[in-house]
N, C-alpha and C. Protein backbone atom coordinates (compact mmCIF):
# COMPACT_ATOMS: atom_id res chain seq x y z
N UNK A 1 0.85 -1.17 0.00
CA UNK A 1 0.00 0.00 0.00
C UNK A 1 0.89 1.23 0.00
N UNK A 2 0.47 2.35 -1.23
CA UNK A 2 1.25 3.55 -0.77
C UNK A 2 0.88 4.24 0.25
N UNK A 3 1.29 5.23 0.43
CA UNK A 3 1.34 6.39 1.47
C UNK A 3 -0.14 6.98 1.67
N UNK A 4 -0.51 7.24 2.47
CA UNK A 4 -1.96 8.29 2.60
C UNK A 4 -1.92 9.58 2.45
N UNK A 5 -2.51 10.02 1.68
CA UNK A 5 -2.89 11.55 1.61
C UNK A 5 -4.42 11.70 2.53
N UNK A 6 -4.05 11.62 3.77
CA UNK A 6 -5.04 12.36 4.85
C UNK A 6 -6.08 13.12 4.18
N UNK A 7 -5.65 13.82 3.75
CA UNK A 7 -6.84 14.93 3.15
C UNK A 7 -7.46 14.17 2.14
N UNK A 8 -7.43 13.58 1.71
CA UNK A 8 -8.09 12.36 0.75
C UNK A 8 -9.34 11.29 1.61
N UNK A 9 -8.78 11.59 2.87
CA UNK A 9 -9.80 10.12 3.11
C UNK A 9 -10.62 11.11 4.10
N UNK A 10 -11.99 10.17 3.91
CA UNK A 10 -13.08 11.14 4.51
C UNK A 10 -13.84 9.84 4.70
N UNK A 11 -14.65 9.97 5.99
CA UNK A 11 -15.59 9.18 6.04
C UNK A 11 -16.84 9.69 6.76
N UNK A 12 -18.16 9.23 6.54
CA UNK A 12 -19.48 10.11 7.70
C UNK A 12 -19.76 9.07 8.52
N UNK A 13 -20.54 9.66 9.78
CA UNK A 13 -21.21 8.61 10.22
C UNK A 13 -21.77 7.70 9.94
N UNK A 14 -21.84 6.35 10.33
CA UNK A 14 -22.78 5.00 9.67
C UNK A 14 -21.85 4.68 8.31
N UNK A 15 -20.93 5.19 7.88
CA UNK A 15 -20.03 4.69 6.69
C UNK A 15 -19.69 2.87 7.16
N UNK A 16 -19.68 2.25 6.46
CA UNK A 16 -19.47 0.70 6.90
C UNK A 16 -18.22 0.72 6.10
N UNK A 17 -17.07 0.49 7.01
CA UNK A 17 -16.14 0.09 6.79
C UNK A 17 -15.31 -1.11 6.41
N UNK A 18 -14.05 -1.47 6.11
CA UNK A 18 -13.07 -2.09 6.25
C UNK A 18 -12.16 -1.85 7.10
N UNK A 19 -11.35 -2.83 7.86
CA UNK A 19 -10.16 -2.53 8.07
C UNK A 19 -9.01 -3.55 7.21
N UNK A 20 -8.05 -2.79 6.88
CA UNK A 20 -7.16 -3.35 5.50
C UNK A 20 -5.73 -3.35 5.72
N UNK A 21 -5.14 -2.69 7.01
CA UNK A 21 -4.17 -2.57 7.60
C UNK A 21 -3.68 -1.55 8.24
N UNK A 22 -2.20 -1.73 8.19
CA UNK A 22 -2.01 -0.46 9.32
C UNK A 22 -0.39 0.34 8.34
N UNK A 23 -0.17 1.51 8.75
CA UNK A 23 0.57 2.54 8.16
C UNK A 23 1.44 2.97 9.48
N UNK A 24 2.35 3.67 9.63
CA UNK A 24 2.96 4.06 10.88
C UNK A 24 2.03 5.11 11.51
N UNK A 25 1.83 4.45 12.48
CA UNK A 25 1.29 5.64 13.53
C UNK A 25 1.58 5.98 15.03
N UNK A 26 2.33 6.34 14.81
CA UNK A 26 3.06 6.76 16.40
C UNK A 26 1.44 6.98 17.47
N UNK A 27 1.66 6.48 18.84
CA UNK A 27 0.85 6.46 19.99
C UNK A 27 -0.69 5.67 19.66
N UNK A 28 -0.55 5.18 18.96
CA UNK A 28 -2.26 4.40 18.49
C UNK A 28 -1.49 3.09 18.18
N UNK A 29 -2.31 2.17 19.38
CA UNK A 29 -2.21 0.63 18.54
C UNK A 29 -3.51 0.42 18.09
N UNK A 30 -2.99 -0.58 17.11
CA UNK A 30 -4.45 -0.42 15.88
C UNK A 30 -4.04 -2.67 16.07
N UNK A 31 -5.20 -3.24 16.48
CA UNK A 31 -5.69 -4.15 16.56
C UNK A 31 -5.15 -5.29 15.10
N UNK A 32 -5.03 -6.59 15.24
CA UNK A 32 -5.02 -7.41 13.66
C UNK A 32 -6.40 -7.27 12.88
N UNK A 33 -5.79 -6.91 12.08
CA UNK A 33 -7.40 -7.02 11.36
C UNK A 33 -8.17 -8.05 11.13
N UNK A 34 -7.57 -8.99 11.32
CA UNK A 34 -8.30 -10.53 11.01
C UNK A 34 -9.51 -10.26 12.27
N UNK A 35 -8.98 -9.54 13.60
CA UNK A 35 -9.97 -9.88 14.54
C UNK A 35 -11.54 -8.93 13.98
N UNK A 36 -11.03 -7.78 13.49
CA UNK A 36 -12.08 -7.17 13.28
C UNK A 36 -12.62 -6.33 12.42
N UNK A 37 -12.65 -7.30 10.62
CA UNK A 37 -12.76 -6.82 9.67
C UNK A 37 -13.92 -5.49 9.06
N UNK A 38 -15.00 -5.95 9.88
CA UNK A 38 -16.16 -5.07 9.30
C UNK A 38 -16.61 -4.55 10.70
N UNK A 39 -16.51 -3.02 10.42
CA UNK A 39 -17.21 -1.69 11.44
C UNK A 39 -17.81 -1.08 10.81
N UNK A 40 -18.73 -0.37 11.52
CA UNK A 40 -19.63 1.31 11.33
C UNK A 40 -18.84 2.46 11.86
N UNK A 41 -18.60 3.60 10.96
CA UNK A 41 -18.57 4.39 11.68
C UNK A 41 -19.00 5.64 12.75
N UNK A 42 -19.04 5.26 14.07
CA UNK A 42 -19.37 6.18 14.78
C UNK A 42 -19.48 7.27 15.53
N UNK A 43 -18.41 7.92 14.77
CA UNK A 43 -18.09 9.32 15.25
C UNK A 43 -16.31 10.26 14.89
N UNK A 44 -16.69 10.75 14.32
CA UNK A 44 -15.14 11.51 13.91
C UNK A 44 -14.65 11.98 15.24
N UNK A 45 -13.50 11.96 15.43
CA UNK A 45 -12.45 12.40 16.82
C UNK A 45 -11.78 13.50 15.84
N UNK A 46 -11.86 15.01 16.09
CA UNK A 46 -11.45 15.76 15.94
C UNK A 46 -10.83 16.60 16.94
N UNK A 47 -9.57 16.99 16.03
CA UNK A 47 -8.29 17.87 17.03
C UNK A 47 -8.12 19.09 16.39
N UNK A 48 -8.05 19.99 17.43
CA UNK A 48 -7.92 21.49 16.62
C UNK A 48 -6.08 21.63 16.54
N UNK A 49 -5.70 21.86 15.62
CA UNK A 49 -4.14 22.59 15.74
C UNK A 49 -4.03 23.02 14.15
N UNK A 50 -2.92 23.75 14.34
CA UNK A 50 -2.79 25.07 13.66
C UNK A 50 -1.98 23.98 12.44
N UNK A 51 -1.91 22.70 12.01
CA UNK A 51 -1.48 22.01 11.34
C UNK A 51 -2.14 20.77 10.61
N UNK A 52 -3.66 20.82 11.15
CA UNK A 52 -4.32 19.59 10.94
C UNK A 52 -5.90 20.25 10.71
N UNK A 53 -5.60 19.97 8.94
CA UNK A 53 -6.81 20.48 8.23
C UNK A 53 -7.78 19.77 8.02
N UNK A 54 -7.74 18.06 8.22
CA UNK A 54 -8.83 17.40 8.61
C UNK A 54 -9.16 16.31 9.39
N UNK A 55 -10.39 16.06 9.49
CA UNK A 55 -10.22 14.74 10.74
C UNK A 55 -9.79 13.53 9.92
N UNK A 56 -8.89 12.84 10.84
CA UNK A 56 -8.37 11.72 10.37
C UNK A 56 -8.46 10.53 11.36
N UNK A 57 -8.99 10.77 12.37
CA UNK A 57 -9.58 9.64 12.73
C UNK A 57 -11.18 9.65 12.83
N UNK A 58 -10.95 8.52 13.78
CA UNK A 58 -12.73 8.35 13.52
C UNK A 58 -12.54 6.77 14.74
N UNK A 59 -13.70 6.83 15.29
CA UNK A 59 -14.62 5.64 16.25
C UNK A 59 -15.32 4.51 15.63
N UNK A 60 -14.85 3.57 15.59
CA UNK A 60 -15.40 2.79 14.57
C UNK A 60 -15.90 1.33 15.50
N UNK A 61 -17.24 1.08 15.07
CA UNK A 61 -17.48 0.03 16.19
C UNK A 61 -17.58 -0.98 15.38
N UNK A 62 -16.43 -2.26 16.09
CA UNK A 62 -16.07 -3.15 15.10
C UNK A 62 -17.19 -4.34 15.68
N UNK A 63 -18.17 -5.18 14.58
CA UNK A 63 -19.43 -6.30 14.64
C UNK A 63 -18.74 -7.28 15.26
N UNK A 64 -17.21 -7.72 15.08
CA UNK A 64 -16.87 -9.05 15.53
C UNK A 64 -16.65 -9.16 17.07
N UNK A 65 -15.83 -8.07 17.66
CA UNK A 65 -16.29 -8.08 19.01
C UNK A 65 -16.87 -7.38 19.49
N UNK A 66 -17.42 -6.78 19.26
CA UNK A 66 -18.49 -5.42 19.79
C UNK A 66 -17.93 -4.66 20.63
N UNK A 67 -16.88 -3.86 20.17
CA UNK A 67 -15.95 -2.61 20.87
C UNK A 67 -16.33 -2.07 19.63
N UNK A 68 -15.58 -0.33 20.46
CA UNK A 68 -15.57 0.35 19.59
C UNK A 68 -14.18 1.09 19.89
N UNK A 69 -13.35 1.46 19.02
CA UNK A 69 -11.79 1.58 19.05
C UNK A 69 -11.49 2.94 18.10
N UNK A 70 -10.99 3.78 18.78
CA UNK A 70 -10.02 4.77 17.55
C UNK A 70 -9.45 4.37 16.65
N UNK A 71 -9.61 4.44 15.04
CA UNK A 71 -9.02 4.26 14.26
C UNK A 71 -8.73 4.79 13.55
N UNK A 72 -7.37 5.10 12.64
CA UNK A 72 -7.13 6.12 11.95
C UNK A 72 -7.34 5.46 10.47
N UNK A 73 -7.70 7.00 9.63
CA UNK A 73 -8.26 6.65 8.35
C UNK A 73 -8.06 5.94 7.30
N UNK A 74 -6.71 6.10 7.26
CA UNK A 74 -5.63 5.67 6.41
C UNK A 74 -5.57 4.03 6.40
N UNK A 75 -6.40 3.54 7.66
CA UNK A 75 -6.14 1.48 7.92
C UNK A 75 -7.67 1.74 7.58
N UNK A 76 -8.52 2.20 7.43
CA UNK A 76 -10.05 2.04 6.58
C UNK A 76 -10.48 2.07 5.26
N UNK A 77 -11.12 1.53 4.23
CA UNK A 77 -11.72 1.24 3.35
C UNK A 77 -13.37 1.08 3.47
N UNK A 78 -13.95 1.71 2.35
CA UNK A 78 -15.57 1.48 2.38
C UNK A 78 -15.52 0.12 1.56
N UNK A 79 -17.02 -0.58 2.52
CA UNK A 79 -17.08 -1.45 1.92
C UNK A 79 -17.60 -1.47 0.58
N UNK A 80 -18.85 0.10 0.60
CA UNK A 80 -19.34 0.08 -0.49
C UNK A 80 -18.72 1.73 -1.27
N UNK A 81 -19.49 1.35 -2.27
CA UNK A 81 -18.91 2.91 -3.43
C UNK A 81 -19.87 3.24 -3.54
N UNK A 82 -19.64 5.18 -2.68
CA UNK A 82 -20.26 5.78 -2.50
C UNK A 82 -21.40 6.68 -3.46
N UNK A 83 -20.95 6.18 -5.12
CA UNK A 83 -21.40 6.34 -5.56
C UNK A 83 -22.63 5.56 -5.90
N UNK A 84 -22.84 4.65 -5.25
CA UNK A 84 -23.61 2.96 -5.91
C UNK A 84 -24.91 3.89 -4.42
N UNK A 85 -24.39 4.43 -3.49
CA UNK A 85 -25.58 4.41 -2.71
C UNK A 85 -26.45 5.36 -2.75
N UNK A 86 -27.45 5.49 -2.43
CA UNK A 86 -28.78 6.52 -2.66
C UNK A 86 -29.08 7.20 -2.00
């Protein structure tokens, strides 16, 4: 996988996710994905600083064990295309 362009990935509430792996992220452990392939998303975690033009994480409550975990954007994928929905 290449690199993330942050400002590229966007997701809304109720977005049904993937998780597809992980990228370096200093202070966040991010779970195997085998344990917990398919989430909803439930809520963007936004940080104000004078360097961070969008939210890049997000609360995602994963179906296989029923937590819900910070995850950053960049280890998410939609399951569906957003164009296909109504």
């Amino acid at each position: 996988m290449g690199p993330i362009n942050y400002d590229e990935v966007e997701y809304k509430k109720g977005d049904l996710v993937r998780f597809v792996g992980y990228n370096y992220t200093p202070d966040y452990y991010e779970m195997n994905g085998d344990e917990n392939p398919l989430g909803i998303i439930v809520a963007e975690i936004t940080t104000i600083g004078p360097y961070i033009t969008k939210v890049w994480m997000y609360k995602v409550y994963w179906f296989n064990t029923k937590r819900i975990t910070e995850t950053v954007a960049g280890h998410l994928r939609l399951v569906y295309n957003k164009h296909d929905a109504s």
